[in-house]
Structure formats: C-alpha cells, structure tokens
PDB file of N, CA and C in Angstrom:
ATOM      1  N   UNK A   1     -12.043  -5.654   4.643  1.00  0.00           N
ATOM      2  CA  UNK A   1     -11.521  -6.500   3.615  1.00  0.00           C
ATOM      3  C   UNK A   1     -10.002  -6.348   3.637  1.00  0.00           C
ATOM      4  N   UNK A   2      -9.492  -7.295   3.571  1.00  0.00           N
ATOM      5  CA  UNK A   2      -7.846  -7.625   3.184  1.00  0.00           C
ATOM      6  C   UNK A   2      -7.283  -8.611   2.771  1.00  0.00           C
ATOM      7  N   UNK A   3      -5.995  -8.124   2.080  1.00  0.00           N
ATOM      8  CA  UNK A   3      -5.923  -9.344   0.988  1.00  0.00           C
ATOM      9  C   UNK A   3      -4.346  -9.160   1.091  1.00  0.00           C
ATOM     10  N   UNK A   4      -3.628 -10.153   1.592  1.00  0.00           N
ATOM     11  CA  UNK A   4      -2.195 -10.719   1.501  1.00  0.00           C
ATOM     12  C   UNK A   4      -1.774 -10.961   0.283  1.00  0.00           C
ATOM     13  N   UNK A   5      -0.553 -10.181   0.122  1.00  0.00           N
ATOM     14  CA  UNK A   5       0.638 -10.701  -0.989  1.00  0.00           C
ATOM     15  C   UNK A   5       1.468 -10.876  -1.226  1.00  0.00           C
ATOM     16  N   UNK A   6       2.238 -12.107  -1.207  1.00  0.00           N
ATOM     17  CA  UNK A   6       3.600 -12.610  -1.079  1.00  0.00           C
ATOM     18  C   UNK A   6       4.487 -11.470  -2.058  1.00  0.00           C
ATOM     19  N   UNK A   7       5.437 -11.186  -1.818  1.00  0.00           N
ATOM     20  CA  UNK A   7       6.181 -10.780  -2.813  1.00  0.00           C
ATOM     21  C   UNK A   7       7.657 -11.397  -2.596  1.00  0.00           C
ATOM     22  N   UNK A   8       9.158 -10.759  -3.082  1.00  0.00           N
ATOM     23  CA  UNK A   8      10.397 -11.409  -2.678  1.00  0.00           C
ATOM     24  C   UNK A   8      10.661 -10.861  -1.755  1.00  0.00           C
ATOM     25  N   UNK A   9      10.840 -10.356  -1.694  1.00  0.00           N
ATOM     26  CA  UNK A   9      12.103  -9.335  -0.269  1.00  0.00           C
ATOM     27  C   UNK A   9      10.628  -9.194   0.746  1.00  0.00           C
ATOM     28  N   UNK A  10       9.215  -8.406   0.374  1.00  0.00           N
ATOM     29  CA  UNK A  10       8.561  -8.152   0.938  1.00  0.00           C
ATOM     30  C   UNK A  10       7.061  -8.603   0.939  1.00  0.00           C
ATOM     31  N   UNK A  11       6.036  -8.945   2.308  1.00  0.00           N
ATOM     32  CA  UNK A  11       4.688  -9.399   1.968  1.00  0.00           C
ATOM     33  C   UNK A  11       3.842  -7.658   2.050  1.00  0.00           C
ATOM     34  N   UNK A  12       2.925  -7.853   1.503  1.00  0.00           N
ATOM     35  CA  UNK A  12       2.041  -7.003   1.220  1.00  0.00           C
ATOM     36  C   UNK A  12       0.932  -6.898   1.558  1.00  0.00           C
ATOM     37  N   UNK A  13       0.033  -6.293   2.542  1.00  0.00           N
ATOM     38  CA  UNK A  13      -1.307  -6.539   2.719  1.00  0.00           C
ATOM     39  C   UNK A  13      -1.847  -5.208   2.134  1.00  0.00           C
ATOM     40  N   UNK A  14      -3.063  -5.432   1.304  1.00  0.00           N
ATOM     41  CA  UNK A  14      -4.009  -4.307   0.698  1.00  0.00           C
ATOM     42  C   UNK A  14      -5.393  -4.087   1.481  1.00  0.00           C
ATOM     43  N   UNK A  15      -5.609  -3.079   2.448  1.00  0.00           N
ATOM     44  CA  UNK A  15      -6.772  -3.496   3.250  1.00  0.00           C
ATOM     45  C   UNK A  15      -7.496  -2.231   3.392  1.00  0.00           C
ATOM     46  N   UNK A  16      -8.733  -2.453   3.514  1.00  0.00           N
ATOM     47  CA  UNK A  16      -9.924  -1.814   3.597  1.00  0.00           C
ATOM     48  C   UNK A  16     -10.514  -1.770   4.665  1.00  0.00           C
ATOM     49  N   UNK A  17     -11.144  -0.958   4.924  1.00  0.00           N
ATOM     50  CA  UNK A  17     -11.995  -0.945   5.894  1.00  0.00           C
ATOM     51  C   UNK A  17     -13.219   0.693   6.493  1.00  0.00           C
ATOM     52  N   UNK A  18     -14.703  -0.306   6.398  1.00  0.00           N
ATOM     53  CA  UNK A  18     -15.484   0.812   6.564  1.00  0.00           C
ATOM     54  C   UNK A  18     -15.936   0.830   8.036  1.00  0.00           C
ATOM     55  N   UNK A  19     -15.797   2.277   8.287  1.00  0.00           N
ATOM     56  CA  UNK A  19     -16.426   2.939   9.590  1.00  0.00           C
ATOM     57  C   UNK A  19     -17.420   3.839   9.555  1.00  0.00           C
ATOM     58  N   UNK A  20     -18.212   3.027   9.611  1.00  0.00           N
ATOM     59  CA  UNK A  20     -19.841   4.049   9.330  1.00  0.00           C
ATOM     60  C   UNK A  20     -19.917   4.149   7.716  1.00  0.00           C
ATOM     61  N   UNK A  21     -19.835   5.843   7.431  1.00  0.00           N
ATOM     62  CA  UNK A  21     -19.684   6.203   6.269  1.00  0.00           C
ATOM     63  C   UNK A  21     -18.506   6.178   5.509  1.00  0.00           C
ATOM     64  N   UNK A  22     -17.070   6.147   6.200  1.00  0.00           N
ATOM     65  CA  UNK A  22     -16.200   6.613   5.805  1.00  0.00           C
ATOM     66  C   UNK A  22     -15.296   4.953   5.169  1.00  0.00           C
ATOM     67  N   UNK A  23     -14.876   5.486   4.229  1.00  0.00           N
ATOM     68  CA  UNK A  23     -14.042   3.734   4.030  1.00  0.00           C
ATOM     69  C   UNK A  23     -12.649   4.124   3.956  1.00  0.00           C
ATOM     70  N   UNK A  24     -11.238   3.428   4.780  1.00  0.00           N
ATOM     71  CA  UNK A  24     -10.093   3.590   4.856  1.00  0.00           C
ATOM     72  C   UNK A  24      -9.618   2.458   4.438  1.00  0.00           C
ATOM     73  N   UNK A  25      -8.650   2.981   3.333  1.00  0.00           N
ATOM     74  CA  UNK A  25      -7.900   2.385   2.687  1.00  0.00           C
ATOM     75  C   UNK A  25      -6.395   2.622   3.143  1.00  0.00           C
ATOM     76  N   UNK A  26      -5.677   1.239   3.095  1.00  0.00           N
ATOM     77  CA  UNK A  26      -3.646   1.352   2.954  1.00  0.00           C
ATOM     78  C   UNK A  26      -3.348   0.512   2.669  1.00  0.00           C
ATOM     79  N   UNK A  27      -1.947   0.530   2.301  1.00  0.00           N
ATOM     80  CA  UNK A  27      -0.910  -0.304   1.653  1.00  0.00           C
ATOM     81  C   UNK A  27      -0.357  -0.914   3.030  1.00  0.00           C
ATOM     82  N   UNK A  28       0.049  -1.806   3.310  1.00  0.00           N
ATOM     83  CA  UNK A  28       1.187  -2.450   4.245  1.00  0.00           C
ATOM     84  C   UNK A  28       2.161  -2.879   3.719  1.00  0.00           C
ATOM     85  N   UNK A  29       3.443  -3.122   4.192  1.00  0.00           N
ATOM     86  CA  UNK A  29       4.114  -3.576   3.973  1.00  0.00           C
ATOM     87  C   UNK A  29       5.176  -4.342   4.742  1.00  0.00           C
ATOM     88  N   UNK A  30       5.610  -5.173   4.926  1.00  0.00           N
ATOM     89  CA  UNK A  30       6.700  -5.898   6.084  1.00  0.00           C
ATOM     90  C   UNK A  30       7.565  -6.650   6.003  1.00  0.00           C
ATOM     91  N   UNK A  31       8.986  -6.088   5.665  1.00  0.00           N
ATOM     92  CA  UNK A  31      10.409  -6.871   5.312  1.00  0.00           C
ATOM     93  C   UNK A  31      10.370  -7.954   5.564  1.00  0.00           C
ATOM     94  N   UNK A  32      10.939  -9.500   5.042  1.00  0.00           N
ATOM     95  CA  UNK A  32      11.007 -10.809   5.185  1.00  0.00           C
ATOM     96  C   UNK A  32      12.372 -10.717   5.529  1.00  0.00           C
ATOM     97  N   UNK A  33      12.944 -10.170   5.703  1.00  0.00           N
ATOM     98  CA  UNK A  33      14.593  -9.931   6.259  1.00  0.00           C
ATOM     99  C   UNK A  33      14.208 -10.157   7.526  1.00  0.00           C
ATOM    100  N   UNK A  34      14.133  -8.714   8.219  1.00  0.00           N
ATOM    101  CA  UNK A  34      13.987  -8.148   9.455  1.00  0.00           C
ATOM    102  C   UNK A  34      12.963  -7.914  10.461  1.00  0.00           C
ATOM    103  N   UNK A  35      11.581  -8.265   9.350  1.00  0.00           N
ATOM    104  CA  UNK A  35      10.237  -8.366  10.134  1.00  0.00           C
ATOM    105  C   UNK A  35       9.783  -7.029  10.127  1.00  0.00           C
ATOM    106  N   UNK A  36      10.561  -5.739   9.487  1.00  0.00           N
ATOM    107  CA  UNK A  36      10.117  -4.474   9.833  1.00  0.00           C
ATOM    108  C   UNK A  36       8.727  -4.403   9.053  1.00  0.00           C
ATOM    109  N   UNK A  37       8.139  -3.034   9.777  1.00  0.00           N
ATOM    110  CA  UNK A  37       6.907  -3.178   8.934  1.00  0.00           C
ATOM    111  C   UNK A  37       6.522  -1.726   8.607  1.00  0.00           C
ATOM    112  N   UNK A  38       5.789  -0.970   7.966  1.00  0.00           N
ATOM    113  CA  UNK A  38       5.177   0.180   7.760  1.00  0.00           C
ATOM    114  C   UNK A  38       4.117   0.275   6.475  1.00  0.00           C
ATOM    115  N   UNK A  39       3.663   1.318   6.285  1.00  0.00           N
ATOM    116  CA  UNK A  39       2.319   1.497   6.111  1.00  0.00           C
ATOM    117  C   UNK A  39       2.925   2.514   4.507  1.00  0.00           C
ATOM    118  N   UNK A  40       2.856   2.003   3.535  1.00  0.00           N
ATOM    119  CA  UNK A  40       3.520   2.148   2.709  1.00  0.00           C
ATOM    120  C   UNK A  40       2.196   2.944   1.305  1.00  0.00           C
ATOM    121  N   UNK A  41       1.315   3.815   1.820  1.00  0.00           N
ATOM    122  CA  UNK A  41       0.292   3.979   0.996  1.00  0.00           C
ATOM    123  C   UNK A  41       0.625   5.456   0.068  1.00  0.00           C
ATOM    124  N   UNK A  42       1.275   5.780   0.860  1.00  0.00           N
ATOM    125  CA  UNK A  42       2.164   7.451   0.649  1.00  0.00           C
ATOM    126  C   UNK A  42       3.498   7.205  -0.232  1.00  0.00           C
ATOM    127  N   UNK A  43       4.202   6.102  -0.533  1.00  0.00           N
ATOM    128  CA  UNK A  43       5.063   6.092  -1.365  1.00  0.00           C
ATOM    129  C   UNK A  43       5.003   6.333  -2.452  1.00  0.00           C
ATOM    130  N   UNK A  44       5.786   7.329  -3.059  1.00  0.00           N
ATOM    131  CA  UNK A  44       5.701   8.172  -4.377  1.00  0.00           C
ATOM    132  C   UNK A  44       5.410   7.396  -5.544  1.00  0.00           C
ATOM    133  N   UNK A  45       5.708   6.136  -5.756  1.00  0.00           N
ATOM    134  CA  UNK A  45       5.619   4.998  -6.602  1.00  0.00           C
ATOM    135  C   UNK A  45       3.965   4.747  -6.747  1.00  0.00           C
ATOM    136  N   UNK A  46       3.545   4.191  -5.650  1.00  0.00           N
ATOM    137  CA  UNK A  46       2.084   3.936  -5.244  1.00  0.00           C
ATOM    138  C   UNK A  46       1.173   5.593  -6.008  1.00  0.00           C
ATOM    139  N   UNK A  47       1.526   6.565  -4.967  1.00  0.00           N
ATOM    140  CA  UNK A  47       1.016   7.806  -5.447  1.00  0.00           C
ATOM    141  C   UNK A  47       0.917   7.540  -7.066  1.00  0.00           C
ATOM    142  N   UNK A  48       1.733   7.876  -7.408  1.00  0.00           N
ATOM    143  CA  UNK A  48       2.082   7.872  -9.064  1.00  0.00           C
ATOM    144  C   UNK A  48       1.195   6.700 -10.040  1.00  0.00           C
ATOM    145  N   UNK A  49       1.609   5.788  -9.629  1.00  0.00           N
ATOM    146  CA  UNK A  49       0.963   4.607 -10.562  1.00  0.00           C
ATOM    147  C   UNK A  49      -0.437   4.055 -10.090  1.00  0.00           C
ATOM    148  N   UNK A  50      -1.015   4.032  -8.846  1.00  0.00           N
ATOM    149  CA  UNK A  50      -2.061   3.712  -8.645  1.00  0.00           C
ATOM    150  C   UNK A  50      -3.047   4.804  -7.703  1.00  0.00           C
ATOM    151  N   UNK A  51      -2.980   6.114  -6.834  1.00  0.00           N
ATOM    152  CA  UNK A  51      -3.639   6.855  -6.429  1.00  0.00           C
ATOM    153  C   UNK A  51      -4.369   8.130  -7.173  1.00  0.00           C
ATOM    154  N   UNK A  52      -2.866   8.506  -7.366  1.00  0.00           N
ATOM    155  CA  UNK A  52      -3.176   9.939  -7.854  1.00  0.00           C
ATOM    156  C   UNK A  52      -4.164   9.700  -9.242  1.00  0.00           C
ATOM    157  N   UNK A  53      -4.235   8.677 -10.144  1.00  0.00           N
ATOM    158  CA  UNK A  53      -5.067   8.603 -11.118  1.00  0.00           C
ATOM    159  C   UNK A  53      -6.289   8.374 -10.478  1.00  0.00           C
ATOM    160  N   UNK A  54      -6.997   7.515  -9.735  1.00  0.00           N
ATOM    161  CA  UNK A  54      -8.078   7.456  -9.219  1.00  0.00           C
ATOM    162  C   UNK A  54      -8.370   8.873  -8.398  1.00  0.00           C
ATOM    163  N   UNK A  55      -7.662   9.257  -7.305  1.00  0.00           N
ATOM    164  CA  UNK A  55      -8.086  10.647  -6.542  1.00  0.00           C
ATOM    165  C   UNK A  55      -7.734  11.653  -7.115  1.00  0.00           C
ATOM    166  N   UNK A  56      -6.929  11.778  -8.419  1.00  0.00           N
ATOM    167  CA  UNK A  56      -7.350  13.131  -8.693  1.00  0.00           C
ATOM    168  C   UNK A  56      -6.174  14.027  -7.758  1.00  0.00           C
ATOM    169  N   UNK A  57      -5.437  13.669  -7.015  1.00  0.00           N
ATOM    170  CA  UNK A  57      -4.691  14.525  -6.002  1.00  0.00           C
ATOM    171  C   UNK A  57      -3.338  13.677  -5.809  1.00  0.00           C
ATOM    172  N   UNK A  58      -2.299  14.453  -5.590  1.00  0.00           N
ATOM    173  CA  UNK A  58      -1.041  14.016  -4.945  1.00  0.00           C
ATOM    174  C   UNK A  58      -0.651  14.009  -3.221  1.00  0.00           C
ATOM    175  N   UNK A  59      -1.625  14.831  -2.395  1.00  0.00           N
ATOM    176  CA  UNK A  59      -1.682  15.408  -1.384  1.00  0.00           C
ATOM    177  C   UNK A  59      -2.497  14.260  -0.570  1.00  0.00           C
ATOM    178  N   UNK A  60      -1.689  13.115  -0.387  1.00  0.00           N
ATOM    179  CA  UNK A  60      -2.207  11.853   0.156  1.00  0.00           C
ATOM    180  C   UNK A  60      -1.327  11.185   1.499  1.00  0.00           C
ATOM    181  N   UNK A  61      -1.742  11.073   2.566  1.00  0.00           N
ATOM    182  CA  UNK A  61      -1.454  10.806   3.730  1.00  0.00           C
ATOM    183  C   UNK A  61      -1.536   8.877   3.633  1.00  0.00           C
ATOM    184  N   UNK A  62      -0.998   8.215   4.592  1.00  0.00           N
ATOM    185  CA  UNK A  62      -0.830   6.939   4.957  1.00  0.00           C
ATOM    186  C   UNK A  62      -1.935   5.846   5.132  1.00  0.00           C
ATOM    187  N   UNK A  63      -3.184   6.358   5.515  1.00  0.00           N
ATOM    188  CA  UNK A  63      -4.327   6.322   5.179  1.00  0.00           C
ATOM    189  C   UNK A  63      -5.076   7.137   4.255  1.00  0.00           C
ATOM    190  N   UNK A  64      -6.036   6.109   3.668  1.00  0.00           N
ATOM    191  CA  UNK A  64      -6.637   7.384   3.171  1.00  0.00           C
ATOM    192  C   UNK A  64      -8.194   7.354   3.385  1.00  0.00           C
ATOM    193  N   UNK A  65      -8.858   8.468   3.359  1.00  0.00           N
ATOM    194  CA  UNK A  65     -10.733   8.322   3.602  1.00  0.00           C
ATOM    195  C   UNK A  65     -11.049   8.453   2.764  1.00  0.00           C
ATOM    196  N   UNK A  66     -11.721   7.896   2.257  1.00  0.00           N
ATOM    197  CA  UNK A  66     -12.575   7.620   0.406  1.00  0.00           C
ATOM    198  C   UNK A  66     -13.427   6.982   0.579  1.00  0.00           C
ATOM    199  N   UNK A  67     -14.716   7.669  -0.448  1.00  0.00           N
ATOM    200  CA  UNK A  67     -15.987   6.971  -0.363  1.00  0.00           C
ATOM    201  C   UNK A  67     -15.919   5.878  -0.882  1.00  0.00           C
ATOM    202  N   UNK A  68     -16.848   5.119  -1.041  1.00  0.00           N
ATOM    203  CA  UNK A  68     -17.259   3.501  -1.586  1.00  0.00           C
ATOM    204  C   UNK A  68     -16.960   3.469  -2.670  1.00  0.00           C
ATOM    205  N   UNK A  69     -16.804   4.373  -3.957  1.00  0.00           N
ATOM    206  CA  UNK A  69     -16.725   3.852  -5.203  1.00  0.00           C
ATOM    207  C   UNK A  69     -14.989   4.199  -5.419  1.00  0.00           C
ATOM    208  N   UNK A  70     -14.510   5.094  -4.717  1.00  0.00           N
ATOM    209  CA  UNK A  70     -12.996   5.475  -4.917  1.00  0.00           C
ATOM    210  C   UNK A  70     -12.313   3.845  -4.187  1.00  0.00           C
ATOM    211  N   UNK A  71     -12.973   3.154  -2.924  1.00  0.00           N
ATOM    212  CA  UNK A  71     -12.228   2.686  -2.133  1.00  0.00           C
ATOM    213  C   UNK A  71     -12.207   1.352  -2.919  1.00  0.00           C
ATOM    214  N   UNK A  72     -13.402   1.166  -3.176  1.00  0.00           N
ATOM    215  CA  UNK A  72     -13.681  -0.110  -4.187  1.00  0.00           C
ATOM    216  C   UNK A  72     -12.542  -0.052  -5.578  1.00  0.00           C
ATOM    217  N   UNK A  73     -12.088   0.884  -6.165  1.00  0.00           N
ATOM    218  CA  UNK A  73     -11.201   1.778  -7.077  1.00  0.00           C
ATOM    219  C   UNK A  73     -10.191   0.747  -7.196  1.00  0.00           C
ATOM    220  N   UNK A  74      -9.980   1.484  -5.446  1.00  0.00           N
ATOM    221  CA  UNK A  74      -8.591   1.748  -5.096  1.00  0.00           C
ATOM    222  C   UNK A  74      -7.957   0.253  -4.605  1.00  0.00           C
ATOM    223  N   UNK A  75      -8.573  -0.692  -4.185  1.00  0.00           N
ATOM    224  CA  UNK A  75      -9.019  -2.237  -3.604  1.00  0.00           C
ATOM    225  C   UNK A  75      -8.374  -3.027  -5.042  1.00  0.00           C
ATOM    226  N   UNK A  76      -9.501  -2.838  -6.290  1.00  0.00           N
ATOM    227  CA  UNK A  76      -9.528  -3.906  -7.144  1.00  0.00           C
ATOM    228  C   UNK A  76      -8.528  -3.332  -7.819  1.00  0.00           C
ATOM    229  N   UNK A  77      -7.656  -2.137  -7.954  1.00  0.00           N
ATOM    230  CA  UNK A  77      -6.215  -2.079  -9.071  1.00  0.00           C
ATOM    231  C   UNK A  77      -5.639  -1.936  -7.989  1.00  0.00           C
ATOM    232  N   UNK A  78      -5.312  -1.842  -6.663  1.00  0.00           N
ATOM    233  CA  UNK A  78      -4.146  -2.575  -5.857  1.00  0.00           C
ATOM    234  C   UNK A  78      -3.464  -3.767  -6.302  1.00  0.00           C
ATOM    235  N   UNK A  79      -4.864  -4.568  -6.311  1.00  0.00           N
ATOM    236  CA  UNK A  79      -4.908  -6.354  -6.498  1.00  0.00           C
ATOM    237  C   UNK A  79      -3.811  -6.690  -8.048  1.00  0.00           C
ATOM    238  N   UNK A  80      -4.427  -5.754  -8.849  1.00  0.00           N
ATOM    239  CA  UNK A  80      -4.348  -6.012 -10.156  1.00  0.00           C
ATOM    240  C   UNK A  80      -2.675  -5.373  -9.990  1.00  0.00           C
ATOM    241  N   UNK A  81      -2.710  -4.391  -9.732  1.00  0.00           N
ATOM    242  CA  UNK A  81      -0.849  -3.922  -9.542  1.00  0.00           C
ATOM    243  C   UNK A  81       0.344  -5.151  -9.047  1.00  0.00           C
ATOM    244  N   UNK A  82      -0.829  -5.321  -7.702  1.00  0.00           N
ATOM    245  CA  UNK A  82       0.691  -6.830  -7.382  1.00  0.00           C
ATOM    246  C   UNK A  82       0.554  -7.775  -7.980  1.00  0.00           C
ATOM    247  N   UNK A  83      -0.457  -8.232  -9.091  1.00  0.00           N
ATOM    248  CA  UNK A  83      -0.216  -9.472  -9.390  1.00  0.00           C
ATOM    249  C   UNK A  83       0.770  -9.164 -10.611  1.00  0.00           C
ATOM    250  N   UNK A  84       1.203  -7.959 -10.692  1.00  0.00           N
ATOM    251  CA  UNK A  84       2.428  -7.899 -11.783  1.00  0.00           C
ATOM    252  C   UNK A  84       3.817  -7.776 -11.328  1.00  0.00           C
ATOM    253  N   UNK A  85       4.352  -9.260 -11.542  1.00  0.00           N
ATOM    254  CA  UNK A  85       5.742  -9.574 -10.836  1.00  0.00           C
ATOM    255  C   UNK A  85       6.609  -8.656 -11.004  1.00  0.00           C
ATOM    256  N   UNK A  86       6.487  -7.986 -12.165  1.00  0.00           N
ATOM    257  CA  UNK A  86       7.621  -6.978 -13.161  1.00  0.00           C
ATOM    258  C   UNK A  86       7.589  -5.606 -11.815  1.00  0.00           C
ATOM    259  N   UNK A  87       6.461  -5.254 -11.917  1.00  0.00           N
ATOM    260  CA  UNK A  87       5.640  -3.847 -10.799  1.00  0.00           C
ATOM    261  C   UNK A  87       6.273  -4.202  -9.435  1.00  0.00           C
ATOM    262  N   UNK A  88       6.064  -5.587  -8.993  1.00  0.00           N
ATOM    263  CA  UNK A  88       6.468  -5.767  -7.232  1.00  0.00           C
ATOM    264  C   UNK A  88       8.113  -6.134  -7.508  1.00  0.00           C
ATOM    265  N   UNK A  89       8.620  -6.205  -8.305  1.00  0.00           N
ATOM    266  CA  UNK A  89      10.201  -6.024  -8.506  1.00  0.00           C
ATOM    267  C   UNK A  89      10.715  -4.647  -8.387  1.00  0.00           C
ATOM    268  N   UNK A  90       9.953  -4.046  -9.331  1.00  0.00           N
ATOM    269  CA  UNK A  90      10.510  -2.290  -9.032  1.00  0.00           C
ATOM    270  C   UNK A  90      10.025  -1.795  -7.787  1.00  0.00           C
ATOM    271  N   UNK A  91       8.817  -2.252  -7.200  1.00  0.00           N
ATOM    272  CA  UNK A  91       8.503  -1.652  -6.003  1.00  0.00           C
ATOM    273  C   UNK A  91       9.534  -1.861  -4.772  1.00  0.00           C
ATOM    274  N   UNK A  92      10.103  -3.001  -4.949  1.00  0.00           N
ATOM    275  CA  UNK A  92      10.385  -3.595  -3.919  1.00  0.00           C
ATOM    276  C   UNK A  92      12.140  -2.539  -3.885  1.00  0.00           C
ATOM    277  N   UNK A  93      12.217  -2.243  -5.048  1.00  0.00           N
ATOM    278  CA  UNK A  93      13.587  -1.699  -4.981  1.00  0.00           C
ATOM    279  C   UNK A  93      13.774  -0.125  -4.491  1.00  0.00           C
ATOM    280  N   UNK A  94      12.111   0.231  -4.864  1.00  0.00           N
ATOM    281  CA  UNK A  94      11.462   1.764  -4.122  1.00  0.00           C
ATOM    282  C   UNK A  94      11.503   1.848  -2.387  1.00  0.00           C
ATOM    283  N   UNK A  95      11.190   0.379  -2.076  1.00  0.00           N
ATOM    284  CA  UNK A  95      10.844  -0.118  -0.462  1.00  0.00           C
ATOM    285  C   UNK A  95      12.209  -0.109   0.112  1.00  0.00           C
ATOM    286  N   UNK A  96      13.271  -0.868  -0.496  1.00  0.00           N
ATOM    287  CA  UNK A  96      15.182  -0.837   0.071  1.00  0.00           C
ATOM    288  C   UNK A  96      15.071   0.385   0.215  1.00  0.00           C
ATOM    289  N   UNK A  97      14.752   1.710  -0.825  1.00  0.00           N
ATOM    290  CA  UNK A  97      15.426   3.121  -0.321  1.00  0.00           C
ATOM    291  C   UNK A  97      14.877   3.599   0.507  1.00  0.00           C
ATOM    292  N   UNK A  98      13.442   3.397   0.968  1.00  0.00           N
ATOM    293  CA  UNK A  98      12.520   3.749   1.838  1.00  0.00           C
ATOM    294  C   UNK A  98      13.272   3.369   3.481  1.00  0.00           C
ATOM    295  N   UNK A  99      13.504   2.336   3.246  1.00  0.00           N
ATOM    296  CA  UNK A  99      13.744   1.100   4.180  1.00  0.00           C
ATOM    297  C   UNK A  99      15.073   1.730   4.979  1.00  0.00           C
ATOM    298  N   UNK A 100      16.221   2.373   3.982  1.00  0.00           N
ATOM    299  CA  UNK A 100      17.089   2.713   4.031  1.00  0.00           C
ATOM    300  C   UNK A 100      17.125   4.426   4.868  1.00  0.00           C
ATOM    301  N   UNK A 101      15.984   5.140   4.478  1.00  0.00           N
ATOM    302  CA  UNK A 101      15.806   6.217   5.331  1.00  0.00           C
ATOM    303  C   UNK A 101      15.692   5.799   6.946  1.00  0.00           C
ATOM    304  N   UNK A 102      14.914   4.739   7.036  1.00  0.00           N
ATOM    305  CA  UNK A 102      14.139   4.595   8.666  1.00  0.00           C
ATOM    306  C   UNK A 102      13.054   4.643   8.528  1.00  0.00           C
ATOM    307  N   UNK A 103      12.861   4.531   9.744  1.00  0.00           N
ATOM    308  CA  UNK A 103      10.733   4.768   9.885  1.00  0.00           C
ATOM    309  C   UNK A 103       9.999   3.532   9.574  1.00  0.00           C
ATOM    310  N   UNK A 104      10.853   2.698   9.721  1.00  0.00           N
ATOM    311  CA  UNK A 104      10.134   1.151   9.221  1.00  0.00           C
ATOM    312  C   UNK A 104      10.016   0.678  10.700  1.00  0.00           C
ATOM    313  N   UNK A 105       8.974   1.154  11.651  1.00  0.00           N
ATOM    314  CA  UNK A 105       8.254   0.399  12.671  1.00  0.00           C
ATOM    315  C   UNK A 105       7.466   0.272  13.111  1.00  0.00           C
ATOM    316  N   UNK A 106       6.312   0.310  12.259  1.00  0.00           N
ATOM    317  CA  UNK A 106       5.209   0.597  12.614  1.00  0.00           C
ATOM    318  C   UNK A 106       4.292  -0.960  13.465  1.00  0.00           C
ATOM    319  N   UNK A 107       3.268  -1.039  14.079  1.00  0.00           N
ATOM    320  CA  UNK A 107       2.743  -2.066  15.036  1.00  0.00           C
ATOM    321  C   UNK A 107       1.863  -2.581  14.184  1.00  0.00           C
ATOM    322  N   UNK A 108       1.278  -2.791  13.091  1.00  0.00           N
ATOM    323  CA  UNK A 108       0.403  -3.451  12.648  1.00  0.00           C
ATOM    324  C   UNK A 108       0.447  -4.635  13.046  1.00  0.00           C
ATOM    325  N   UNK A 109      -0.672  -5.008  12.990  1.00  0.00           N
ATOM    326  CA  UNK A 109      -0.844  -6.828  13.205  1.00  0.00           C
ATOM    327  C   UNK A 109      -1.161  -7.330  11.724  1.00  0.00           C
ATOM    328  N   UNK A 110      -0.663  -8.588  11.136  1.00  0.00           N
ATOM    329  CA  UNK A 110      -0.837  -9.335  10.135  1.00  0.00           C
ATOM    330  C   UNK A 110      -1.914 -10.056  10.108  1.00  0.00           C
TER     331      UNK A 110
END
C-alpha cells in the first residue's frame, strides 16, 4: 500500500508493505526543487508526533518492522498527519534543516 502527498516545497509518499509476516513501514520524501529524495521515517518530528506514541519507543530506524495492527496504526495517522496543511508547513521547515545536513540521495522509485 502507498499513498502520495503533494505538499509545497516537498511530495510525500506513506508506504507499506507486507513480507510474509512482517509489515514495513516509511516515510518518503523528495524535494520539488532539486528532485532529492530520502527516506524520512527517523526524523525527530515524525518520531515525536506520530511513532513514538504508537511504538512505545524512540529507538526507530528508517524502516520500520511492525506487526499488522501497529502498521495499520501507523498507515491511517500518517494519512491523517498530512492532511494537516499547518503540520506539512512545519514539517517541511524540519526537511530544509535535514536537507541542509546532506544525505538527501537516496534511489527510491516514485
């Protein structure tokens, strides 16, 4: 499952996906500037406002492995996070400083 989201500066894909038992969840993300792209599931923002309340943990990698009812969780208040313009405004200003370290190249396909 994945689900595209326009934002300003940046598009957003929220995607899922099960392998066998295991279901992997991430954030994407990919500058409308520059085309850069990375995997934005580990950003302290994200952590904070939408992970760490569902998992219970701060100790979260770029993917993540979560069963069916966390991933399902984690899927339907993604959705619900970007459709708040106010939320993908501040995010997006979390993403410039990110952006601003490096490390924005990752190969995903859209």
């Amino acid at each position: 499952m994945k689900k595209k989201i326009p934002g300003n500066r940046y598009d957003f894909i929220v995607k899922l996906q099960k392998i066998e038992k295991i279901h992997l969840f991430e954030i994407l993300s990919v500058c409308k500037k520059d085309n850069k792209k990375s995997t934005i599931t580990n950003l302290n923002f994200l952590i904070s406002e939408l992970i760490a309340p569902i998992l219970n943990t701060n100790d979260i990698h770029s993917t993540l492995c979560v069963n069916k009812q966390q991933a399902e969780m984690l899927f339907s208040k993604s959705l619900n996070l970007f459709n708040d313009k106010i939320l993908i405004k501040y995010l997006e200003k979390h993403l410039d400083v990110d952006r601003g370290y490096g490390g924005w190249n990752s190969n995903f396909k859209i």
